[in-house]
N, C-alpha and C. Protein backbone atom coordinates (compact mmCIF):
# COMPACT_ATOMS: atom_id res chain seq x y z
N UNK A 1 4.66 19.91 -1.87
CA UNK A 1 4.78 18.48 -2.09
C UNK A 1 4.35 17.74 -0.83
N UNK A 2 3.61 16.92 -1.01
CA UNK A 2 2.85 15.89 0.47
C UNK A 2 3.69 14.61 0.12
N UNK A 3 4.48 14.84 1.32
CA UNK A 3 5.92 13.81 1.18
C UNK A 3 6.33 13.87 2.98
N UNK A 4 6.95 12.44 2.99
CA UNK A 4 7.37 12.32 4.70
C UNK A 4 8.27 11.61 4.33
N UNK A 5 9.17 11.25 5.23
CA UNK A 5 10.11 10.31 6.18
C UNK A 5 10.03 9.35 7.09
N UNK A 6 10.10 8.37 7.28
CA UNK A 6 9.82 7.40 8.36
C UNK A 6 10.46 6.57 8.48
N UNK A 7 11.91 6.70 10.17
CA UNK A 7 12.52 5.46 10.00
C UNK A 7 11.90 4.81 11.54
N UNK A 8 12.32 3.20 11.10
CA UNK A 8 11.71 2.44 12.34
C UNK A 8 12.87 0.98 12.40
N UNK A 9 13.07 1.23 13.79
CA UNK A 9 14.14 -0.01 14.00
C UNK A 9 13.66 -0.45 15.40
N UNK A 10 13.76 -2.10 14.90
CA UNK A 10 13.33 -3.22 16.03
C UNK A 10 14.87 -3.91 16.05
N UNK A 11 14.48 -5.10 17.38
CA UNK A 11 15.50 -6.15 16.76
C UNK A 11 14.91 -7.31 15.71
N UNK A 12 14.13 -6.70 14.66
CA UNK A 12 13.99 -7.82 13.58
C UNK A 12 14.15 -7.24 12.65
N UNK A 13 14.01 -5.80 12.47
CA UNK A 13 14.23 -4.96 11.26
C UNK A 13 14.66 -3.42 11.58
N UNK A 14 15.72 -3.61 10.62
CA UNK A 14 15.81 -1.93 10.11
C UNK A 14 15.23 -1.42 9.19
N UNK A 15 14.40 -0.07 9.01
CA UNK A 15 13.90 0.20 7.79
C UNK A 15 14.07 1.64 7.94
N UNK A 16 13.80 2.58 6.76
CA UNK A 16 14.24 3.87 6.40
C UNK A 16 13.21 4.13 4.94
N UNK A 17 11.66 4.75 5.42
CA UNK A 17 10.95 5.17 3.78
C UNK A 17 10.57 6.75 3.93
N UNK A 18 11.14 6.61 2.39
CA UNK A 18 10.76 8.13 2.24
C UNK A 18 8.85 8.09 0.73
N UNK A 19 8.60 8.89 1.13
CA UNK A 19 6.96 8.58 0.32
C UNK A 19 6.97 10.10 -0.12
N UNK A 20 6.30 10.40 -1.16
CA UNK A 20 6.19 11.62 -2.43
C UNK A 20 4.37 11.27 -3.20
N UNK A 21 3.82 11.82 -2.57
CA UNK A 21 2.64 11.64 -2.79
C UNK A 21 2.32 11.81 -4.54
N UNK A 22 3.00 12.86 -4.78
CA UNK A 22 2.83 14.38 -5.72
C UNK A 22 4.41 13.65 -6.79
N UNK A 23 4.40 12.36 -6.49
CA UNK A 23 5.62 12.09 -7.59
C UNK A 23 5.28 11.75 -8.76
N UNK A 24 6.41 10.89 -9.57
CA UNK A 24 6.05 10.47 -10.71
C UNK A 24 6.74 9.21 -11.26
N UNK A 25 6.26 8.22 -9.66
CA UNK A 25 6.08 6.88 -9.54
C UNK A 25 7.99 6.85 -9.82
N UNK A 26 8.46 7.16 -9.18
CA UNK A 26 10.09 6.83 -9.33
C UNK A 26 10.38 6.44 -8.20
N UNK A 27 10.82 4.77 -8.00
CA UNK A 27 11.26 3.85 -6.66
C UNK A 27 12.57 3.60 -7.04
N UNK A 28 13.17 3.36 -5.16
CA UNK A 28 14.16 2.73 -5.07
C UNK A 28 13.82 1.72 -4.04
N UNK A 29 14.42 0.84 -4.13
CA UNK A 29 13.33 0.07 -2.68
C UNK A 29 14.56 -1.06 -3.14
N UNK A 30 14.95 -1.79 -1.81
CA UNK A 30 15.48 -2.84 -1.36
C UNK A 30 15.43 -2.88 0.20
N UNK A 31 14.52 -4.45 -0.26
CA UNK A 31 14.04 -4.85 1.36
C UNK A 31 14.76 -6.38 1.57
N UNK A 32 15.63 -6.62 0.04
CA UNK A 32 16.24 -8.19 0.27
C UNK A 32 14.94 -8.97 -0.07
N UNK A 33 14.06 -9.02 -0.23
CA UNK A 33 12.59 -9.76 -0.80
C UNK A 33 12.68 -9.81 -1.87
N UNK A 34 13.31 -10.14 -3.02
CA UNK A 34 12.75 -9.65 -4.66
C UNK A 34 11.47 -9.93 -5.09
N UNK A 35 10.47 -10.38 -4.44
CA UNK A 35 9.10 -10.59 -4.73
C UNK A 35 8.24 -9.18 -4.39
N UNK A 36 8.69 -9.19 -3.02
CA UNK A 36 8.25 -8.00 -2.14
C UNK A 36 8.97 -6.78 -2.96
N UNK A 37 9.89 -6.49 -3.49
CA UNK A 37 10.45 -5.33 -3.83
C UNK A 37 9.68 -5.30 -5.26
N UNK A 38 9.65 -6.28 -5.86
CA UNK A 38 8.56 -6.37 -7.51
C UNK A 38 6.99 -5.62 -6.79
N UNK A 39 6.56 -5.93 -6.07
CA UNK A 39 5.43 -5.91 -5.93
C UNK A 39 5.61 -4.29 -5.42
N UNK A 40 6.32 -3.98 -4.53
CA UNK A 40 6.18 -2.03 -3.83
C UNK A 40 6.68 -1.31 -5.27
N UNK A 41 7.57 -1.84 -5.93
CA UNK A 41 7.98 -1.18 -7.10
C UNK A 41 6.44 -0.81 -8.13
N UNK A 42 5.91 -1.97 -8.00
CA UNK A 42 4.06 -1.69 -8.91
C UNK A 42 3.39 -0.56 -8.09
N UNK A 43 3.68 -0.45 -6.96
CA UNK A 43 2.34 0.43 -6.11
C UNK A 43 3.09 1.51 -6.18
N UNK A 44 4.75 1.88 -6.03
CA UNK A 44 5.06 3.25 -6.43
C UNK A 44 4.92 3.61 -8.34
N UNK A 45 5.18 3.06 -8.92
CA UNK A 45 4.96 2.84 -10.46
C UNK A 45 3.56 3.80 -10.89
N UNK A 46 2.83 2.74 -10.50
CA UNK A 46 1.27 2.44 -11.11
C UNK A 46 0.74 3.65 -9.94
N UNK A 47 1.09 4.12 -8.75
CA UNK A 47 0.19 5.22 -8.11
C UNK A 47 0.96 6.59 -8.38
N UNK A 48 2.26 6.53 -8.98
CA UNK A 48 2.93 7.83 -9.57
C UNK A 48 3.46 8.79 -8.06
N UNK A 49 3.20 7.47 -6.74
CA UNK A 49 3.97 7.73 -5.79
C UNK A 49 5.22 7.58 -5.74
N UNK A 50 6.38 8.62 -5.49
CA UNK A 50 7.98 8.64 -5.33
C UNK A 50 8.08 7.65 -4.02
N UNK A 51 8.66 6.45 -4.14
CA UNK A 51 9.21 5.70 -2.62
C UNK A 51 10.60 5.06 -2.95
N UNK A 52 11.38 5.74 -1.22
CA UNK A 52 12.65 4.77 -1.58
C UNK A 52 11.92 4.02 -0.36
N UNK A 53 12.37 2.89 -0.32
CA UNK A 53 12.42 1.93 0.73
C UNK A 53 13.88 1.51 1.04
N UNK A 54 14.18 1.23 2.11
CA UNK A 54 15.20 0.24 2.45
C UNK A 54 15.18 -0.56 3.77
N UNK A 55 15.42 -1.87 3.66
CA UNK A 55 15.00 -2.22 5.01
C UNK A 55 15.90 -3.64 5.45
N UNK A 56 16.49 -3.80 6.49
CA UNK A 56 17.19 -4.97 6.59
C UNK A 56 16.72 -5.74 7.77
N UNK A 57 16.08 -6.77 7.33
CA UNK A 57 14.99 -7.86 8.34
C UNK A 57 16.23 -8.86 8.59
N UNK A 58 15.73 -9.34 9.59
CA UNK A 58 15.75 -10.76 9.88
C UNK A 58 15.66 -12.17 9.10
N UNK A 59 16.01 -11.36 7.34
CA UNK A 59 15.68 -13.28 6.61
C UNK A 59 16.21 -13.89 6.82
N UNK A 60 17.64 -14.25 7.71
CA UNK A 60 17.84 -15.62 8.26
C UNK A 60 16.68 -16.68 8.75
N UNK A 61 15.33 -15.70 9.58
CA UNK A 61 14.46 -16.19 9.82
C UNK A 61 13.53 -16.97 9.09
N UNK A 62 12.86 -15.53 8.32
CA UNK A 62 11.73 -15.68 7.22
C UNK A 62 11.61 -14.36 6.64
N UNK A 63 10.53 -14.30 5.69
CA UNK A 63 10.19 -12.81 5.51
C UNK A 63 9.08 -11.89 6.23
N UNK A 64 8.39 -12.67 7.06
CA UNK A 64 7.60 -11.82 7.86
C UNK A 64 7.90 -10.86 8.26
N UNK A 65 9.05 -10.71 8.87
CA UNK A 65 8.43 -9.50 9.83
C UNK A 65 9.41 -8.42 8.88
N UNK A 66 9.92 -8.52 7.76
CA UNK A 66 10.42 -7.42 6.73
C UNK A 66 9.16 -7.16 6.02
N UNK A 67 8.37 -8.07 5.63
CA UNK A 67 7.65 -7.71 5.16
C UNK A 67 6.19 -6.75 5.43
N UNK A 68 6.19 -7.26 6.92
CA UNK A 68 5.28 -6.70 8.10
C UNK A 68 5.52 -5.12 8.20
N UNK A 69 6.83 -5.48 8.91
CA UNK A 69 7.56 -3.91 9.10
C UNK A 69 7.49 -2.88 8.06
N UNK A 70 7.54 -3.13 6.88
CA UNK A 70 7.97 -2.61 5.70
C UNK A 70 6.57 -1.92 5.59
N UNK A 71 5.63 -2.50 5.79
CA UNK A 71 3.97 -2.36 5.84
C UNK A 71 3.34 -1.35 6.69
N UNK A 72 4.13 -1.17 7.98
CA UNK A 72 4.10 -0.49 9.27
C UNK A 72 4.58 0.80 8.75
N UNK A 73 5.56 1.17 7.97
CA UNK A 73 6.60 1.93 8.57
C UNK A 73 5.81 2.64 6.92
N UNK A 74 5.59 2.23 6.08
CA UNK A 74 5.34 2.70 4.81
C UNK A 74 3.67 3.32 5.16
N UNK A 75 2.90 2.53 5.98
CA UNK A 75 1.78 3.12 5.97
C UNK A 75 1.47 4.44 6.81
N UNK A 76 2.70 4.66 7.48
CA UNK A 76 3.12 5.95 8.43
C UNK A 76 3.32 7.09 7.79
N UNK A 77 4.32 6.46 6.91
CA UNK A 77 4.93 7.76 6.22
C UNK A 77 3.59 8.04 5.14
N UNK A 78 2.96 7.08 4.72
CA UNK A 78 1.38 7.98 3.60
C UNK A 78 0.88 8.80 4.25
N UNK A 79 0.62 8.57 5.61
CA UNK A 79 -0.47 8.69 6.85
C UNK A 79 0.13 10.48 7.16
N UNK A 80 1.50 10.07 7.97
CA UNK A 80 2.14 11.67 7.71
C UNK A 80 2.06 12.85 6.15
N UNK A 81 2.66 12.02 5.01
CA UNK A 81 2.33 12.79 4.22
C UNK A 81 0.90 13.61 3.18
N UNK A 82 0.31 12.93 3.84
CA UNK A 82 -1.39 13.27 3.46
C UNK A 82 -1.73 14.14 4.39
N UNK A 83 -0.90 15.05 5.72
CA UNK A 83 -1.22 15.79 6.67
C UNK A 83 -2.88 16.31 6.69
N UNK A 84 -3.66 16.72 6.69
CA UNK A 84 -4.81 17.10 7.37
C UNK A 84 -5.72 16.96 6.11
N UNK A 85 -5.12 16.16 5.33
CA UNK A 85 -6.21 15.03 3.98
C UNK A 85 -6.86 16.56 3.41
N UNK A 86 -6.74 17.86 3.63
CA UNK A 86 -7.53 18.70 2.64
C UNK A 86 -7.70 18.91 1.62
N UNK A 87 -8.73 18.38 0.61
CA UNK A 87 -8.72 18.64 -0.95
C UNK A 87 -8.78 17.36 -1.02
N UNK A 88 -8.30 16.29 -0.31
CA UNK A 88 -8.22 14.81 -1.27
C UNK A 88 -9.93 14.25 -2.01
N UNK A 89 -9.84 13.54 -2.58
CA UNK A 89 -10.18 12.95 -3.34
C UNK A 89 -11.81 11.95 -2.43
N UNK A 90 -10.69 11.39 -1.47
CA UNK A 90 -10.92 10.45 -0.53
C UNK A 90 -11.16 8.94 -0.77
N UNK A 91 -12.38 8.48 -1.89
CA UNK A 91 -13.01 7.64 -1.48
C UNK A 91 -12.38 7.06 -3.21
N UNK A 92 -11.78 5.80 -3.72
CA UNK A 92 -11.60 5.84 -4.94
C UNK A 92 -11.93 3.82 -5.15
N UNK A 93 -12.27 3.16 -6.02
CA UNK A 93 -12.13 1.99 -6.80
C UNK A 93 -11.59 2.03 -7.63
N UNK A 94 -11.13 0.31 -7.96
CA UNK A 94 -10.59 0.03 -9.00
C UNK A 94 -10.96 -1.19 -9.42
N UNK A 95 -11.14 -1.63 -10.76
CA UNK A 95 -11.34 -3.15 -11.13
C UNK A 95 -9.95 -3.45 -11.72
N UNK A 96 -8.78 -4.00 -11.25
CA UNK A 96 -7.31 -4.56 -12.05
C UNK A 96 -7.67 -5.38 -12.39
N UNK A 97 -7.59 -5.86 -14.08
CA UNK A 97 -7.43 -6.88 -14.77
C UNK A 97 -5.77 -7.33 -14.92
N UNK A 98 -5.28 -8.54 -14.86
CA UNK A 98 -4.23 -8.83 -15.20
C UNK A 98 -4.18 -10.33 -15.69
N UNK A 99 -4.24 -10.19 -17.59
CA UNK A 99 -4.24 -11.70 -17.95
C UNK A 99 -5.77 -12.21 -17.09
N UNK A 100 -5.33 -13.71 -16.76
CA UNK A 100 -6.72 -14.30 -16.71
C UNK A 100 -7.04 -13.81 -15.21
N UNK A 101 -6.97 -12.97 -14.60
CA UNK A 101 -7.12 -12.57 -12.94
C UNK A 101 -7.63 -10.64 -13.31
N UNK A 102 -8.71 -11.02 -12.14
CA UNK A 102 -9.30 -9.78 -11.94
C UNK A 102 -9.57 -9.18 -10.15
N UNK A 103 -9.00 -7.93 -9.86
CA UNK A 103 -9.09 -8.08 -8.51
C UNK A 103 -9.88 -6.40 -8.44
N UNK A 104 -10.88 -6.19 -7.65
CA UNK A 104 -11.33 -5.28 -7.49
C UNK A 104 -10.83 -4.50 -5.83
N UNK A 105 -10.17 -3.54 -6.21
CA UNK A 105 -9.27 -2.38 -4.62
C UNK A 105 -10.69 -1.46 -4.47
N UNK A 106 -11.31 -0.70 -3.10
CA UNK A 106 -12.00 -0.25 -2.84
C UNK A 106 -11.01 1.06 -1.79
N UNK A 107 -11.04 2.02 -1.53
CA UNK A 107 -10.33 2.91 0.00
C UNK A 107 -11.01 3.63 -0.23
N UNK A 108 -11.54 4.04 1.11
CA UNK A 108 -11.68 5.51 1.73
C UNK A 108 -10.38 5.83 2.88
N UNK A 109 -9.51 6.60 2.38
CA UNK A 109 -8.71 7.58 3.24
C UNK A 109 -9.48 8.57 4.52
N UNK A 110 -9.34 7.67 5.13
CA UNK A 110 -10.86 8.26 6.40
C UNK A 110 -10.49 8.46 7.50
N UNK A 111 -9.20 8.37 8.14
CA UNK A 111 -8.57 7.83 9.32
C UNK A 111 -9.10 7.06 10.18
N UNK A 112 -9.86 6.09 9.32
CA UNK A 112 -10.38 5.05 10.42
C UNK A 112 -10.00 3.53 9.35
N UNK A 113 -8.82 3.06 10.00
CA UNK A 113 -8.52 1.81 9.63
C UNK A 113 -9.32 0.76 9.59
N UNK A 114 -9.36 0.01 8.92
CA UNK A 114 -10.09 -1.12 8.52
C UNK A 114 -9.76 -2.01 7.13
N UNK A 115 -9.50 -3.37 7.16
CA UNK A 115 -9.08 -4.41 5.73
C UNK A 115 -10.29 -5.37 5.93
N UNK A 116 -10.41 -5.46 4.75
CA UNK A 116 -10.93 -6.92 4.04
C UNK A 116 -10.70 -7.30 3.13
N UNK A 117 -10.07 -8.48 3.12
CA UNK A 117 -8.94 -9.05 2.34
C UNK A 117 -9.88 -10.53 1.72
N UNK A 118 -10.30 -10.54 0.68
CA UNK A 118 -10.75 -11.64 0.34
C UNK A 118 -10.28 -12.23 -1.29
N UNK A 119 -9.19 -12.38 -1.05
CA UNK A 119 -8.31 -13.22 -1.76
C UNK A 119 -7.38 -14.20 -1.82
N UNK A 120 -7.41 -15.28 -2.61
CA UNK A 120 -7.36 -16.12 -2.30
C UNK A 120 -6.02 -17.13 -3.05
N UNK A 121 -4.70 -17.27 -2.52
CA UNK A 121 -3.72 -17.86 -3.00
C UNK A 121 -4.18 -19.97 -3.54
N UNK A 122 -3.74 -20.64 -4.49
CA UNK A 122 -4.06 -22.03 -3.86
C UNK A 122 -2.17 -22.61 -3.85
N UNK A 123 -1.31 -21.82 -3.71
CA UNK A 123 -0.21 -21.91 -3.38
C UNK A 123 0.12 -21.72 -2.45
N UNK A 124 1.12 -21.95 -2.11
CA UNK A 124 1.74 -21.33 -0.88
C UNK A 124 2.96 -20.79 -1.06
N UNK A 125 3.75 -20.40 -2.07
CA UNK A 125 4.87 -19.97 -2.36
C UNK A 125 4.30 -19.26 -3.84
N UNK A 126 5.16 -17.95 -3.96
CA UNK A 126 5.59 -17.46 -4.90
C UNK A 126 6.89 -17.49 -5.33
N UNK A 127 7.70 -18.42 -5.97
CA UNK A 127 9.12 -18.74 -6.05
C UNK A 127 9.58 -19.03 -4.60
N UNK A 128 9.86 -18.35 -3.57
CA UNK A 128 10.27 -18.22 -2.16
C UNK A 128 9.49 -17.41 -1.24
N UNK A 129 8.41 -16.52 -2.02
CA UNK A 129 7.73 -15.49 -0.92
C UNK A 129 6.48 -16.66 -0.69
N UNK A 130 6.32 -16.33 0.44
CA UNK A 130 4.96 -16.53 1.28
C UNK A 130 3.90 -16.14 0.93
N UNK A 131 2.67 -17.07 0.39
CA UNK A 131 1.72 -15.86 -0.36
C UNK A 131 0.84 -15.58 0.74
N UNK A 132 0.63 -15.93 2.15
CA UNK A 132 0.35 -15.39 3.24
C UNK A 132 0.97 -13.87 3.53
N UNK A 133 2.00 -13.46 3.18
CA UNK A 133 2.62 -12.17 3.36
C UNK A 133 1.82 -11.18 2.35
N UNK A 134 1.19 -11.53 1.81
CA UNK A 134 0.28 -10.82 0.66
C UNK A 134 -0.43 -9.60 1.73
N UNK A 135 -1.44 -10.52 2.30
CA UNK A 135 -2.71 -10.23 3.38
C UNK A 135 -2.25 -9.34 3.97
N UNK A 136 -0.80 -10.44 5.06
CA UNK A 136 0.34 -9.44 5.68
C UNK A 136 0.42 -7.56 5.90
N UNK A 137 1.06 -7.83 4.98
CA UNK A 137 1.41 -6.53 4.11
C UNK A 137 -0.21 -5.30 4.12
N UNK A 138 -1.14 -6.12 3.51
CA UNK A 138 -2.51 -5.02 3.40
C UNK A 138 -2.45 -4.73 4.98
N UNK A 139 -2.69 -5.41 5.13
CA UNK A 139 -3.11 -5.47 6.88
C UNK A 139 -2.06 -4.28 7.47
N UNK A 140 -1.24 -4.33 7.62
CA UNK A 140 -0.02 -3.57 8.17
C UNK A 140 -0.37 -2.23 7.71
N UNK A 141 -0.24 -2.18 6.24
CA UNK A 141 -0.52 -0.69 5.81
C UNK A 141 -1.43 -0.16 5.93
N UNK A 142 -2.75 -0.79 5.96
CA UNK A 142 -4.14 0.09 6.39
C UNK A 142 -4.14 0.35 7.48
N UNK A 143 -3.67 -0.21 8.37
CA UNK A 143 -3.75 -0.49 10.15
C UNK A 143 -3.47 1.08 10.26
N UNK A 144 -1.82 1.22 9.74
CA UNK A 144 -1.10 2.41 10.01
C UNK A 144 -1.19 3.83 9.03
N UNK A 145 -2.09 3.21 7.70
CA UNK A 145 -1.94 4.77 7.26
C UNK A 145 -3.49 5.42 7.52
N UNK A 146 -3.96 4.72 8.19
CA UNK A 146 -5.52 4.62 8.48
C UNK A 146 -6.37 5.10 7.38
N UNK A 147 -6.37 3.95 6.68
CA UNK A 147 -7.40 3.78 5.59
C UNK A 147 -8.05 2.79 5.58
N UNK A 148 -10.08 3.07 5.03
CA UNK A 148 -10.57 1.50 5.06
C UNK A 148 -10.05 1.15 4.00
N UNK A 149 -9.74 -0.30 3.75
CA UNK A 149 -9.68 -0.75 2.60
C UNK A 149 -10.13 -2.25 2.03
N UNK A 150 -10.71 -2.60 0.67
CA UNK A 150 -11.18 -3.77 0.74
C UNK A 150 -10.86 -4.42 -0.57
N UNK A 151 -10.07 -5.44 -0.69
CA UNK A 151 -9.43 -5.71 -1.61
C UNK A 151 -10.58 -7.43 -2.07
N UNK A 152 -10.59 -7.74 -3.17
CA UNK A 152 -11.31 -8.61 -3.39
C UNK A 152 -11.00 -9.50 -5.08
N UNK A 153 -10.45 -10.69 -4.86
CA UNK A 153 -10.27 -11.00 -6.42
C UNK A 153 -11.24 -12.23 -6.18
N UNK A 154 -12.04 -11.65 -7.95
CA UNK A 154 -13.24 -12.06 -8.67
C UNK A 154 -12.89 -13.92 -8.85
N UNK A 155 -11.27 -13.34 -10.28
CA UNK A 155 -10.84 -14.75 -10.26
C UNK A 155 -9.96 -14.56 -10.89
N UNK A 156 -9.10 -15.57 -10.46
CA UNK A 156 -7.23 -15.60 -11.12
C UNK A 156 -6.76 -16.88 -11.09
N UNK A 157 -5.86 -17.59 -11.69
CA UNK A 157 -5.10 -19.06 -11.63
C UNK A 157 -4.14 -18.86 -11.12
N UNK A 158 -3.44 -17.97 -11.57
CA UNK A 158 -1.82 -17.42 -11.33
C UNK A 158 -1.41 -16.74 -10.03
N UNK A 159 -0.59 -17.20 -9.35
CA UNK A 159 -0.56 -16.81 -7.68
C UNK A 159 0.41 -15.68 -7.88
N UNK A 160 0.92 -15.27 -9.04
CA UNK A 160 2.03 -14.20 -9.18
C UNK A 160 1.15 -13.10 -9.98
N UNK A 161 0.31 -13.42 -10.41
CA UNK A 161 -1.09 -12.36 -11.41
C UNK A 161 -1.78 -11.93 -9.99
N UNK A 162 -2.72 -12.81 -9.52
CA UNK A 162 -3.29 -12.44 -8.33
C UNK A 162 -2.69 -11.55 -7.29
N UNK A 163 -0.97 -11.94 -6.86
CA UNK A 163 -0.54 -10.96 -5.87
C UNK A 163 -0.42 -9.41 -6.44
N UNK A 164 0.12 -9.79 -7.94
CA UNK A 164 0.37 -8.44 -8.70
C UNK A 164 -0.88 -7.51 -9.04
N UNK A 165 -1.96 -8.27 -9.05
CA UNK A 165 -3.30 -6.86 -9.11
C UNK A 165 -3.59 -6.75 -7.83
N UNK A 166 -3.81 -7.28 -7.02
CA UNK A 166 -3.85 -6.49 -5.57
C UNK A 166 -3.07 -5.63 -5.83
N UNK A 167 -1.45 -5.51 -5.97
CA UNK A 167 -0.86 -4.25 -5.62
C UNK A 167 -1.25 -3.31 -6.47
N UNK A 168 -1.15 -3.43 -7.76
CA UNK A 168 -1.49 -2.50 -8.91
C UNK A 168 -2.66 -1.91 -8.63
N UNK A 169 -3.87 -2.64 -8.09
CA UNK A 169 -5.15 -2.17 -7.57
C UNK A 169 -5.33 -1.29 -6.41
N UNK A 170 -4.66 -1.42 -5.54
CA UNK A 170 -4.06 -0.62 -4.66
C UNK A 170 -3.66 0.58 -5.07
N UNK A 171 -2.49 0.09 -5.73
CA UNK A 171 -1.80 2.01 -6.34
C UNK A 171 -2.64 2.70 -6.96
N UNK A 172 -3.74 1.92 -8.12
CA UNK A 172 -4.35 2.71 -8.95
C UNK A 172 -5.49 3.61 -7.89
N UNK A 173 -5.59 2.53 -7.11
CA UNK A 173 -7.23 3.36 -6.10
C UNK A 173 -6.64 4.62 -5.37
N UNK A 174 -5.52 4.05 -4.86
CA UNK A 174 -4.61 5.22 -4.06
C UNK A 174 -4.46 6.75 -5.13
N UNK A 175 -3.85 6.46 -5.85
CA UNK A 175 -3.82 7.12 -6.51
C UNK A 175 -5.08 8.36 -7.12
N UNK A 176 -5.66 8.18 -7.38
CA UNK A 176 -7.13 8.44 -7.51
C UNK A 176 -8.10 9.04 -6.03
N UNK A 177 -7.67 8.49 -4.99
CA UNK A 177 -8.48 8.86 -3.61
C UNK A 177 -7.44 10.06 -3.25
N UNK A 178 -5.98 9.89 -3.24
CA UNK A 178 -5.37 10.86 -2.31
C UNK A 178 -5.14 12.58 -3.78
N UNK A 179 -5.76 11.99 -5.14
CA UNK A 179 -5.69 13.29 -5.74
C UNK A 179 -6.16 14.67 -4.97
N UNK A 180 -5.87 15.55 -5.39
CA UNK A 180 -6.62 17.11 -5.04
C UNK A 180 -7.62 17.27 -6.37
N UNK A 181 -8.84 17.25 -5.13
CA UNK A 181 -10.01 17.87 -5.78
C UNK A 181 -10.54 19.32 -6.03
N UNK A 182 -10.30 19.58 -7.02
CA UNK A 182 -10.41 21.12 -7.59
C UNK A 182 -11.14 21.80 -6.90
N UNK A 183 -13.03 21.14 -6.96
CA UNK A 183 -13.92 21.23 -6.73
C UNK A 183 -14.01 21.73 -4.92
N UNK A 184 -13.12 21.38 -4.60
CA UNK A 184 -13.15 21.49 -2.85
C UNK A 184 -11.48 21.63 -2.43
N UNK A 185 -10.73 21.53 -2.84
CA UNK A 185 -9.26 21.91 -2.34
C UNK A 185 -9.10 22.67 -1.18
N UNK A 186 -9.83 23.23 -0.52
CA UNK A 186 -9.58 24.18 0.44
C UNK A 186 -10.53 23.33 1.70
N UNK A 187 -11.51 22.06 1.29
CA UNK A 187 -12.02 21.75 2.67
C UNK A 187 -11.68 20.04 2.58
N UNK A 188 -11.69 19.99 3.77
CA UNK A 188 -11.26 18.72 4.64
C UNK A 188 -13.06 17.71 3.85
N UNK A 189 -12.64 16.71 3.43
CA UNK A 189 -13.88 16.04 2.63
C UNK A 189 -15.34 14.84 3.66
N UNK A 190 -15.44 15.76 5.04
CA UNK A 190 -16.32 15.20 6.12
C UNK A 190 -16.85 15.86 6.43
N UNK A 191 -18.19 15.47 6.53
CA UNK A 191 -19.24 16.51 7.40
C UNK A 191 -18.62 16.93 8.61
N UNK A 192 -17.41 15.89 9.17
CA UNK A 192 -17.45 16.21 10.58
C UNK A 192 -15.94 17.18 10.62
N UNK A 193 -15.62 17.45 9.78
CA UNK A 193 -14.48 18.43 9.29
C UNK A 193 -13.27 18.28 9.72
N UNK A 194 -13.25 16.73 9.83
CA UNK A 194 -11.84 16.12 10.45
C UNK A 194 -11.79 14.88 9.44
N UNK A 195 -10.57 14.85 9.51
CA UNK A 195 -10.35 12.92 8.66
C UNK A 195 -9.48 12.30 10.18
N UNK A 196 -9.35 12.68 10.85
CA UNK A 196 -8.30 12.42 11.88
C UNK A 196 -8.66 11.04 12.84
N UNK A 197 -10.13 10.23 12.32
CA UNK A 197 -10.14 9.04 13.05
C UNK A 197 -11.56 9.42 13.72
């Protein structure tokens, strides 16, 4: 099973994730966000990744830096549990339709981080979340599980459709890149016979 642990404590957050590559999308997650916890609940769901999350931020403040952290600490534990990427998949797309919104997810699992985020809120709130924490969040997790990734919506009205296929688009691509490839299971998927950056 390609599964890790990762706890990380600041003075703005406590957090504690466990990640199951090889699951069958069964979450527990409380980060105190219910937007943020809807949305990690889709990417463990929809990528058939096992995640508990738990994390206790600073929302007296805001949700940044739970949401940040949460991003950090989650893209560690993929990063650990994908250990020496052999057999994966690597490189996967997705087109998420949701209702009138369409967002197209792109990754290569490459260990070379990289986002492009070109989507576009005309809100600024989702009930109480920040739809700036959207970006947030990508950003954080590619940084740290070192994956490129390039997220892009076509077109959407709905600022709660739009945040929700990014994630779903995400899980589905994830899902699909970090599979084991039959075809090669036994080699690392680079000419240069490393994924390590």
């Amino acid at each position: 099973m390609r599964s890790a642990t990762v706890t990380r404590k600041t003075r703005e957050t406590d957090i504690s994730v466990v990640v199951n590559l090889d699951g069958a999308g069964t979450t527990t997650i409380a980060t105190g966000v219910g937007f943020f916890d809807h949305m990690l609940d889709q990417l463990g769901r929809h990528g058939l990744i096992d995640l508990e999350i738990r994390c206790v931020g600073d929302l007296h403040i805001d949700d940044h830096h739970t949401v940040e952290d949460v991003g950090i600490a989650l893209g560690q534990a993929f990063r650990k549990a994908l250990g020496d990427m052999r057999g994966i998949t690597r490189y996967a797309d997705v087109s998420l339709p949701m209702d009138e919104t369409l967002t197209k997810v792109c990754v290569d699992v490459s260990g070379r981080p990289f986002l492009v985020f070109r989507t576009k809120f005309d809100v600024e709130k989702i009930g109480t979340f920040d739809t700036q924490l959207v970006r947030e969040f990508f950003q954080a997790f590619a940084m740290n599980a070192g994956i490129t990734l390039h997220v892009e919506t076509a077109y959407g009205a709905n600022a709660h459709h739009i945040a929700e296929s990014c994630f779903k688009g995400l899980a589905r691509a994830l899902r699909a890149a970090v599979a084991i490839d039959g075809r090669q299971q036994d080699r690392i998927p680079s000419t240069k016979g490393t994924l390590s950056g």
